[in-house]
Structure formats: C-alpha cells, structure tokens
Protein backbone atom coordinates (compact mmCIF):
# COMPACT_ATOMS: atom_id res chain seq x y z
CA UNK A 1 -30.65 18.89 1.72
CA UNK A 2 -27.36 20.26 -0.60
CA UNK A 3 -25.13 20.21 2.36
CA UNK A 4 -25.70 16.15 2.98
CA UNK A 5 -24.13 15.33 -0.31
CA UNK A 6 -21.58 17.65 0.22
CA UNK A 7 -20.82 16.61 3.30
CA UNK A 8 -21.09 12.75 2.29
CA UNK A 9 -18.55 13.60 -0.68
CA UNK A 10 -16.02 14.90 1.99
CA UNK A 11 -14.23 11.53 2.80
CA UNK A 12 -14.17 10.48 0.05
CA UNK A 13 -12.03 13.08 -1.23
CA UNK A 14 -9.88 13.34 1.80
CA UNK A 15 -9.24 9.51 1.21
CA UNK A 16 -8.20 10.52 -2.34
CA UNK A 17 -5.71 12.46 -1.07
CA UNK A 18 -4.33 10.30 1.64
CA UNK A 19 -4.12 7.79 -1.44
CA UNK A 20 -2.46 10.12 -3.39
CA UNK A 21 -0.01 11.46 -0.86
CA UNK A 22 0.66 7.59 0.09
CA UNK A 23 1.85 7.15 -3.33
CA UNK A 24 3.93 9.95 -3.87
CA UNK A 25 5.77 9.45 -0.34
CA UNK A 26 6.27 5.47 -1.40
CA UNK A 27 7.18 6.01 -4.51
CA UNK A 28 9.92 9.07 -3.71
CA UNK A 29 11.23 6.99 -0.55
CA UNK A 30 11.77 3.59 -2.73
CA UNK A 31 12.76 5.53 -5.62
CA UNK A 32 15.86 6.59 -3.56
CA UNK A 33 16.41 3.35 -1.81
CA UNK A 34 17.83 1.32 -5.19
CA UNK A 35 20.60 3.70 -5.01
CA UNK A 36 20.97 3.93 -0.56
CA UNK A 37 21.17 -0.14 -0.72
CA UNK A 38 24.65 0.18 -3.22
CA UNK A 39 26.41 2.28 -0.51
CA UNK A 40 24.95 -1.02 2.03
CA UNK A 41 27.17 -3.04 -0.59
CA UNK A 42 31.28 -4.00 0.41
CA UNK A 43 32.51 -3.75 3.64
CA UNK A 44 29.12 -5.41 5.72
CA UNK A 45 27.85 -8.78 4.77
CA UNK A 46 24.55 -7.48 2.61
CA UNK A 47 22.25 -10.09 5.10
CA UNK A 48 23.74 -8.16 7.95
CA UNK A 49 22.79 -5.16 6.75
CA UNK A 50 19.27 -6.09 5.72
CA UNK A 51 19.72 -7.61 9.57
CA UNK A 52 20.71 -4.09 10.97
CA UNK A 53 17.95 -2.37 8.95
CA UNK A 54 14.89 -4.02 9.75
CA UNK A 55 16.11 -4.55 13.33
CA UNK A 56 16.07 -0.38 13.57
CA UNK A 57 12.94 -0.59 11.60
CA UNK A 58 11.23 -2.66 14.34
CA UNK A 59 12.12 -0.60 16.99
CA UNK A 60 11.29 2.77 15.61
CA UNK A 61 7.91 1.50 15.14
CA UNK A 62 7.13 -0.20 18.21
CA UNK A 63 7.73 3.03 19.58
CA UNK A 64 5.41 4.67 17.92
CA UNK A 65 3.15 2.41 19.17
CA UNK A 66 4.19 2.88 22.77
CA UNK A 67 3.82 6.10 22.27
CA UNK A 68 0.60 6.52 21.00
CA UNK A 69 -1.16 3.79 23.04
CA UNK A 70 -1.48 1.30 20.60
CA UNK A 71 -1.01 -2.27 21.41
CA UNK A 72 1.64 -4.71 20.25
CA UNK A 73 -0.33 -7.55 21.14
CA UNK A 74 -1.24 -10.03 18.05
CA UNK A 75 -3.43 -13.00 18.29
CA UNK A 76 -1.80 -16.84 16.99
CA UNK A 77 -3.42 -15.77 13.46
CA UNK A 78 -1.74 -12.42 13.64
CA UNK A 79 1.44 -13.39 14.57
CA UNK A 80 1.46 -16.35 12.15
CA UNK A 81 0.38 -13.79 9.35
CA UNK A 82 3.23 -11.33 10.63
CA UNK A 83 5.76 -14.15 10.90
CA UNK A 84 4.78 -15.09 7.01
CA UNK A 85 5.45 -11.45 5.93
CA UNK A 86 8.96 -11.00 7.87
CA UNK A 87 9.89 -14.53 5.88
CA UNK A 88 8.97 -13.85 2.40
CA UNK A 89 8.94 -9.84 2.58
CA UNK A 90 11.75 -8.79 4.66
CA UNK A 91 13.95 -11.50 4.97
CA UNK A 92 13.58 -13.63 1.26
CA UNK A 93 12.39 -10.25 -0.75
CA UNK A 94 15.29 -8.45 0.35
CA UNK A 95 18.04 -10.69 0.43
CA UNK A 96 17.22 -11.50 -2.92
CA UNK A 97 17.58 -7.69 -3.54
CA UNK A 98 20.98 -7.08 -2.21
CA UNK A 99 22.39 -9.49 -3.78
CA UNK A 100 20.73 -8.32 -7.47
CA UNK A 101 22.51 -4.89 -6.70
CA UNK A 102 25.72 -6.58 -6.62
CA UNK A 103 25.44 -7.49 -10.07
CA UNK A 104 22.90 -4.89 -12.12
CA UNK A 105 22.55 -1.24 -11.42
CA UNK A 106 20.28 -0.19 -9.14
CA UNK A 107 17.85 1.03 -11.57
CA UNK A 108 17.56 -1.81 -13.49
CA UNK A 109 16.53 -3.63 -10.06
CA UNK A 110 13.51 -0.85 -9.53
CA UNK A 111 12.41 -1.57 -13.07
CA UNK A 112 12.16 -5.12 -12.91
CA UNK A 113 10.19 -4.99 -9.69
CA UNK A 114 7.16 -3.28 -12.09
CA UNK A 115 6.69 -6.47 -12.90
CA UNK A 116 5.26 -7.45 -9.13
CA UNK A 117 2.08 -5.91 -9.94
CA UNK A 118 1.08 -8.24 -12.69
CA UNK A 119 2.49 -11.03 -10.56
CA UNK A 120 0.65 -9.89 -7.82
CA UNK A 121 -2.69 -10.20 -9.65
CA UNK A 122 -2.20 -13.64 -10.42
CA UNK A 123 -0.83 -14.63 -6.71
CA UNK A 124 -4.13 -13.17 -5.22
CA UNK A 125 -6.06 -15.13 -7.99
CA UNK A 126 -4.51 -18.41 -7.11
CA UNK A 127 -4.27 -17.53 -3.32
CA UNK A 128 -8.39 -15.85 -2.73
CA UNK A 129 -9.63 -16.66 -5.92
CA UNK A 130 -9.76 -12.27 -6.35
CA UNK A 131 -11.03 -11.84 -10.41
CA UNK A 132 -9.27 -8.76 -11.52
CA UNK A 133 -10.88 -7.08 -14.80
CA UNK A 134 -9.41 -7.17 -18.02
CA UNK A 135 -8.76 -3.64 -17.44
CA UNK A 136 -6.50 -4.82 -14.59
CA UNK A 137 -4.36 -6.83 -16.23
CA UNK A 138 -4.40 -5.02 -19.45
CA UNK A 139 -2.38 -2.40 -17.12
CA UNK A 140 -0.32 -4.65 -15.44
CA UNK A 141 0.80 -6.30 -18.68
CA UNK A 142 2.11 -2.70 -19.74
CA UNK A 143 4.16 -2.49 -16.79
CA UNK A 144 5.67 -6.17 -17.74
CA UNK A 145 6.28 -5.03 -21.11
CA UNK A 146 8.26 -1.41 -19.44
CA UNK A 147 10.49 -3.90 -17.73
CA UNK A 148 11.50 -6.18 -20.68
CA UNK A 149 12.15 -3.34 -22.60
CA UNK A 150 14.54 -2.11 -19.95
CA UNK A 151 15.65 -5.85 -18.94
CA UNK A 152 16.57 -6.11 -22.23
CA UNK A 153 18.92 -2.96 -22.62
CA UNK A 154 21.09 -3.65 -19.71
CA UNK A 155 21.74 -7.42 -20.96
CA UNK A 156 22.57 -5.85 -24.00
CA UNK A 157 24.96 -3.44 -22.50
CA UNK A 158 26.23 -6.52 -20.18
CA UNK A 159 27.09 -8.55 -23.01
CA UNK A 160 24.04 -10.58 -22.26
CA UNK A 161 26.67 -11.78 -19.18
CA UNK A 162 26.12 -14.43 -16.80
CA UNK A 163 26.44 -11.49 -14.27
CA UNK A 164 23.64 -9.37 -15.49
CA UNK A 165 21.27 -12.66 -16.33
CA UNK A 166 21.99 -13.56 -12.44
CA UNK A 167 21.39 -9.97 -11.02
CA UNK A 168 18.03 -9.62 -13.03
CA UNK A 169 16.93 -13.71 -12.13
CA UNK A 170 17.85 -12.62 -8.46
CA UNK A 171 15.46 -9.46 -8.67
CA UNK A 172 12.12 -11.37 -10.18
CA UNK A 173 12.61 -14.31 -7.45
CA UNK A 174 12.66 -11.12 -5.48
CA UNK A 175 9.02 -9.90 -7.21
CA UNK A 176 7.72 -13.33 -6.56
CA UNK A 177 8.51 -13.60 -2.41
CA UNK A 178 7.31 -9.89 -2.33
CA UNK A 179 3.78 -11.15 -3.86
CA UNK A 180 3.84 -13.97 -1.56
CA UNK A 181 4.13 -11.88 1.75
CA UNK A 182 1.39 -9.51 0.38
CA UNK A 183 -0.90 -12.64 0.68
CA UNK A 184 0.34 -13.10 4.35
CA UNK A 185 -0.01 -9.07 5.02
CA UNK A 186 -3.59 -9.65 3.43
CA UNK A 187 -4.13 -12.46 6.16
CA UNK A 188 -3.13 -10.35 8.89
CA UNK A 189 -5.49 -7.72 7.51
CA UNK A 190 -8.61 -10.05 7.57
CA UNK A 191 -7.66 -11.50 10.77
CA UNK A 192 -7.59 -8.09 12.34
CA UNK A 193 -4.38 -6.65 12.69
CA UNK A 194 -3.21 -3.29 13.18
CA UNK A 195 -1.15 -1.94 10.40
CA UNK A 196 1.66 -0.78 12.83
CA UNK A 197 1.73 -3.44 15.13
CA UNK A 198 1.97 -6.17 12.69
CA UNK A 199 4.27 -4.49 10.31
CA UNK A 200 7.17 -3.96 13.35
CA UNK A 201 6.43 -7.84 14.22
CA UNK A 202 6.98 -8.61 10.56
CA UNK A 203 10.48 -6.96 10.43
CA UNK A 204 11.09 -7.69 13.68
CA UNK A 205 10.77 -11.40 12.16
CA UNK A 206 12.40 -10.73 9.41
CA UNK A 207 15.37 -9.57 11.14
CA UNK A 208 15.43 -12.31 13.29
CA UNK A 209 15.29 -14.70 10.46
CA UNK A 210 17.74 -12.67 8.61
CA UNK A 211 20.31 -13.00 12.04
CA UNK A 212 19.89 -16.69 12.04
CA UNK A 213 20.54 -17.44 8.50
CA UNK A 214 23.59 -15.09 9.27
CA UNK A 215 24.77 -16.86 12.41
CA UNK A 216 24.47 -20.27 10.38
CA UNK A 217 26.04 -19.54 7.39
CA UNK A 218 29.24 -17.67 9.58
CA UNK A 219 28.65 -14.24 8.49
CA UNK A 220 30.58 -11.59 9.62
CA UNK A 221 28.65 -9.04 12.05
CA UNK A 222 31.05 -6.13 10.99
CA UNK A 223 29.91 -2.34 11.30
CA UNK A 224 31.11 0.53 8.96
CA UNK A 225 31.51 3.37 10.97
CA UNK A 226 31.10 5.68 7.67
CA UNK A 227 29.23 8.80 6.75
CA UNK A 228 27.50 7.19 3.08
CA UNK A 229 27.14 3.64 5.43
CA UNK A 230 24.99 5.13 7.92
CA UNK A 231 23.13 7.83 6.78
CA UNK A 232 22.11 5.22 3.58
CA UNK A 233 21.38 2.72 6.66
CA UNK A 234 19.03 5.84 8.70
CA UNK A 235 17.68 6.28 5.28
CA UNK A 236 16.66 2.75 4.55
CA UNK A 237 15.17 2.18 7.63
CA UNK A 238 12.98 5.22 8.46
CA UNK A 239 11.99 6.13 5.54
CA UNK A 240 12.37 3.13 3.39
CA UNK A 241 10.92 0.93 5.50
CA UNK A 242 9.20 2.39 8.62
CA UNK A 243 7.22 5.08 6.68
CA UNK A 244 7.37 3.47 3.63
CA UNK A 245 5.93 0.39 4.44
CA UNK A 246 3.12 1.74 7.03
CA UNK A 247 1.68 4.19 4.27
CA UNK A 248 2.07 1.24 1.41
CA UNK A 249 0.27 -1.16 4.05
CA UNK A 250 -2.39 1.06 4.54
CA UNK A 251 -2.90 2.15 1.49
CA UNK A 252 -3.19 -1.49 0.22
CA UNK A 253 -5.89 -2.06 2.56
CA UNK A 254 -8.19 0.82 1.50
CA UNK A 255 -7.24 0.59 -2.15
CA UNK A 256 -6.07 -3.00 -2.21
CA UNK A 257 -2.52 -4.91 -2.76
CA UNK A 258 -3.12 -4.79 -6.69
CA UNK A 259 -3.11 -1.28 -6.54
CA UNK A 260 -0.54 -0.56 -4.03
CA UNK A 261 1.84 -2.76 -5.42
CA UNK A 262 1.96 -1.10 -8.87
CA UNK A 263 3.87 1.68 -6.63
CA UNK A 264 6.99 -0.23 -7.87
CA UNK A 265 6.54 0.26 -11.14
CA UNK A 266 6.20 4.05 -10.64
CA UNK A 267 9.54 4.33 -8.66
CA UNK A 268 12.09 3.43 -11.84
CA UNK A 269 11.99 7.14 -12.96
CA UNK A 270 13.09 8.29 -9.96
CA UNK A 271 15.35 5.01 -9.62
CA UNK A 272 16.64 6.18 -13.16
CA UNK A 273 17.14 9.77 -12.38
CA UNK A 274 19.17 8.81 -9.38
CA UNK A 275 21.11 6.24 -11.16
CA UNK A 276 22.24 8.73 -13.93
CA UNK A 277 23.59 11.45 -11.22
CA UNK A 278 25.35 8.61 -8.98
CA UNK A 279 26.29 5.40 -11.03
CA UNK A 280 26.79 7.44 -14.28
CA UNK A 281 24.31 5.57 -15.77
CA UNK A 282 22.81 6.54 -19.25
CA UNK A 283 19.33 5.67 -20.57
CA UNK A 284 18.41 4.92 -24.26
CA UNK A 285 14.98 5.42 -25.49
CA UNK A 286 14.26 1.80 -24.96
CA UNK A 287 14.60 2.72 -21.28
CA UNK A 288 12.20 5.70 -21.76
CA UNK A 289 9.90 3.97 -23.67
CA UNK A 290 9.15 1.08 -20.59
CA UNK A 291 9.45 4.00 -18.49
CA UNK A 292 6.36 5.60 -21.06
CA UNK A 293 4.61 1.94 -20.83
CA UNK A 294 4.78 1.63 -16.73
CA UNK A 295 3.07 4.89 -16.11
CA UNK A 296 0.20 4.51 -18.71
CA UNK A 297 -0.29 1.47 -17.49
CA UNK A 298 -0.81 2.77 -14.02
CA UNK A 299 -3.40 4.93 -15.10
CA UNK A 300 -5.55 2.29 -16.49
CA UNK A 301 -4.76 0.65 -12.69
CA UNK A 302 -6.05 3.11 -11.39
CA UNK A 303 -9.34 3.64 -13.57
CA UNK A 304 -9.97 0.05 -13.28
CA UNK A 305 -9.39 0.24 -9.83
CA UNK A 306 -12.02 2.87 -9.27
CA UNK A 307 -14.38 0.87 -11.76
C-alpha cells in the first residue's frame, strides 16, 4: 500500500521539473536574445530579418517533425489558430520589437515585456472569461510596478526624449499582440493541436506575413555575410525561437499561459547582465529594485498558481 502513493507522487514531481527546467531554458535563451536582436539591427531591413529568422525557425522544426513521425497536418481550426499566432506573435510582436531596440537598450525592452503577464491575465479574462485569484494579480501587478520603475530610469536618462517614449510605446504594443496570439495558441490548444506542428505553421505564417509586408512596403532583401550577423541570426532562431518557443508552449499548456508568460518578467536580469557587459549599460537601484519586485512577484505566481 506505501509504494502506490509513492508511485502516484512520481509524475508529479517529474512534471515539476520539466516545469522548472522549461523555465530556466526560456528564460536564459530570451534573456540573451534582447542583446542577439541589436547585432540584427543596421545593415538588413529589421522585418527581413525577423523574415529570415522565423523562416529558419519553421524549417528546423518541421524537421523535427519529419523526423520523429509526427504529422504536420492541421485541421481549418488549427490552421486558423496557427495563422492567428504567426500574425500577432511572430509577425506584429516582433516587428514591434525590432523596431523598440532601435531606440531603447535592449534591456529596457526585456523589462517592459514583464508587464505581458498582467496583461495577459486580463486578455484571457476578456477573451474565456478565465477568473484569476487575487493572488494572481497581486503578482502580476508587482511585475508592472518592476517595469515602471525601470521605464522610468531610462526616460530619465533619455531626457524623457521622444526617442526613448517611442522605443518603450513600441515595446508595450509589442506586450499587447504577444497576449493576443497567446489567446490564438490557446485555441489551437483546445482544438487539438500538436505543440510542434502548430508552432512551425505559426512562424511559418509569420514569416510569410512578415515577407509580404516586406515585398509591399519595398524592403530591401539584403544579407550580411558577418560573423556577429549570423551567429546572432543561428542564435535567434534555434534557440530563441525553435526551443524557446516549443518548451514555453508546452509549458503554458500544463501550467497555463498566465504562468508561462510571467517567464518575461524573469529574463530582465539576465537581459540586464548582458546589457552591462555589451552596451555598457549601468543600472541604478531603481533598476534593481523592479528587478527585486518582478521576481517576488513571480513567486506569489507561482503559489497562486499551484493554489
């Protein structure tokens, strides 16, 4: 009779893990990915390069599915749901990204995207009427309050500039379509669809989309054949996005998209670290005070998650 509960207890502490090492891995990929997107930035058109990215993306993992066996076919409902998710996530999301790292550091863009797991919790509200607990967005409101602390330093340093206010207006449109493609992920989710599959037919989309826009507007499809180009663009794509994104996906549907999406908020420090050895950038102890705020508040996540 004692081995039964042992033996019932045994998932659910190798999910634990997986949960845990799907965080880690997500947050030490995008963590580094502020800082690969600024060597993305001059000599390619930044849509082309989000074009170029997700494009490899795709590829990489419908071969993985090839390989292991799994099919690539998606139903209407799936493929709408993927399509939805290539718009808002990869194409919108993204752009919207690129273009903040123009203007802020690449830090500042990480910390600013804590903010999607508040905005998250209202999106799913509005979008499957999902009641988070006061818990919930006690935590989330921390994280909000880590990025206006931060927010507020750079447009301070900035000279409150119409640069800086752009760059940081840029990254929460950003937040927003990234909420807005976790509803269409969560879709694809309830209407069956693998996490691989759907995820290369969302980037494939999202390239796609990204292409056309691109072809319309008469953007340049230029290629620099540099060592800091492509090793930021091999970064970006395997393990920014094709890794990345399947462990953040899957996580999100064990855990849910509340909880997966607070990864953002955990990647600043690691945004920050990078930001100080590359871009030269210093942090005050407002910085390290919303850095203090993000991570208690996604420990109460986490507990109210569980609860």
């Amino acid at each position: 009779m004692s081995a039964e509960p042992a033996a019932a207890a045994r998932p659910v502490r190798s999910g634990e893990w997986l949960d845990f090492i799907a965080i880690s891995v997500c947050t030490l990929a995008w963590g580094t990915t502020w800082f690969a997107i600024t060597l993305q930035l001059g000599v390619v058109d930044p849509v082309v390069s989000i074009t170029y990215r997700f494009a490899l993306a795709a590829a990489l993992l419908f071969a993985w599915c090839a390989l292991r066996r799994e099919t690539m076919t998606l139903t209407r409902a799936q493929h709408l749901a993927a399509l939805g998710v290539g718009l808002f996530t990869f194409a919108i999301d993204y752009a919207f990204v690129y273009w903040a790292e123009e203007r802020v550091t690449s830090a500042v863009v990480a910390v600013v995207f804590a903010a999607m797991a508040f905005m998250n919790l209202i999106v799913f509200r509005v979008a499957f009427g999902q009641r988070a607990s006061a818990l919930a967005w006690f935590a989330a409101s921390l994280g909000v309050a880590g990025v206006g602390l931060l927010s507020w330093e750079e447009l301070v340093a900035a000279n409150m500039s119409p640069r800086a206010w752009t760059g940081i207006g840029l990254t929460f449109a950003g937040v927003l379509a990234a909420c807005v493609g976790n509803v269409y992920a969560r879709r694809g989710e309830l209407a069956g669809a693998g996490v691989a599959a759907s995820t290369g037919w969302a980037m494939a989309y999202g390239a796609g989309l990204l292409a056309l826009f691109a072809l319309l507007t008469g953007k340049a499809w230029t290629f620099e054949f540099t060592w800091p180009y492509v090793l930021s663009l091999l970064h970006l794509s395997i393990i920014g996005s094709v890794i990345a994104f399947f462990l953040y996906y899957g996580l999100a549907r064990r855990r849910g998209y509340a909880l997966a999406s607070y990864i953002s908020a955990l990647t600043p420090p690691v945004a920050m670290l990078v930001s100080a050895l590359f871009e030269d950038k210093s942090w005050g102890l407002f910085a390290l005070g919303g850095v203090a705020l993000v991570l208690v508040g996604q420990a109460l996540l986490m507990r109210a998650r569980k609860s």
